[in-house]
Protein backbone atom coordinates (compact mmCIF):
# COMPACT_ATOMS: atom_id res chain seq x y z
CA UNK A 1 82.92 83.89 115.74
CA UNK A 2 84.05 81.30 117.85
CA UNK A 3 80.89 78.51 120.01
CA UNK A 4 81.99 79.09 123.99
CA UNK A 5 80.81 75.95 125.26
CA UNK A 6 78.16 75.60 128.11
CA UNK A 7 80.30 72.82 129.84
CA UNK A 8 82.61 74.29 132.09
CA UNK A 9 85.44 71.97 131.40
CA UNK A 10 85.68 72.18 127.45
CA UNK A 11 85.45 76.04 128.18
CA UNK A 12 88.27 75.92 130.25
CA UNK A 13 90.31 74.09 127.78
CA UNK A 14 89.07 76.00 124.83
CA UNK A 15 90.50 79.28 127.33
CA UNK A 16 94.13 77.38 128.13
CA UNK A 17 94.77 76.89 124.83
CA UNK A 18 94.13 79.98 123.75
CA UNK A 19 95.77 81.52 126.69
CA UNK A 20 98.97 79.13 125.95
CA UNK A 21 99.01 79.89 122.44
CA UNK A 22 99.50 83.75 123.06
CA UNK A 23 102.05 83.15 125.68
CA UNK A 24 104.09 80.82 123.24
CA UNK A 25 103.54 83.18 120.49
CA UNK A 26 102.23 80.49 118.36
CA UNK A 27 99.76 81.67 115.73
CA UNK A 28 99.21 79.08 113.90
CA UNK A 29 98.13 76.89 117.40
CA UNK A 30 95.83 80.14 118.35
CA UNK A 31 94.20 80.18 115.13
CA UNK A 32 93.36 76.64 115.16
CA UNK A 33 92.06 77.57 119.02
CA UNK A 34 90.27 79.88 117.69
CA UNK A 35 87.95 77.77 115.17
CA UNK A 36 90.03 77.91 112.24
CA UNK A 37 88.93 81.06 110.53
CA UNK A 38 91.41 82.32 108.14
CA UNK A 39 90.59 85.66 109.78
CA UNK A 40 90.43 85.03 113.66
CA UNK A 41 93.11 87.97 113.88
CA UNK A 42 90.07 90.07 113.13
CA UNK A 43 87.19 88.75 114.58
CA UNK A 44 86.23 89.46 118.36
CA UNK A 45 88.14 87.13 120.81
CA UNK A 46 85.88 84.80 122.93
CA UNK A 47 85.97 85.89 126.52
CA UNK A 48 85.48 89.21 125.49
């Protein structure tokens, strides 16, 4: 699963572009957000 930062600024950005990659529909981008793994569509999503 992915790190959530401690700093409150790379968390933000690690939310937007998670949060931009679902409204674009762009799963490749949202993967990458999400660490990489070639299974992020079933791991737990950070926020959660």
């Amino acid at each position: 699963m992915l790190e959530i930062p401690e700093d409150r600024c790379e968390r933000h950005r690690l939310f937007k572009a998670i949060d931009d990659a679902f409204k674009a529909g762009d799963f490749e981008a949202l993967g990458v957000a999400l660490g990489g793994s070639p299974d992020w569509f079933d791991e737990q999503m950070p926020f959660e």
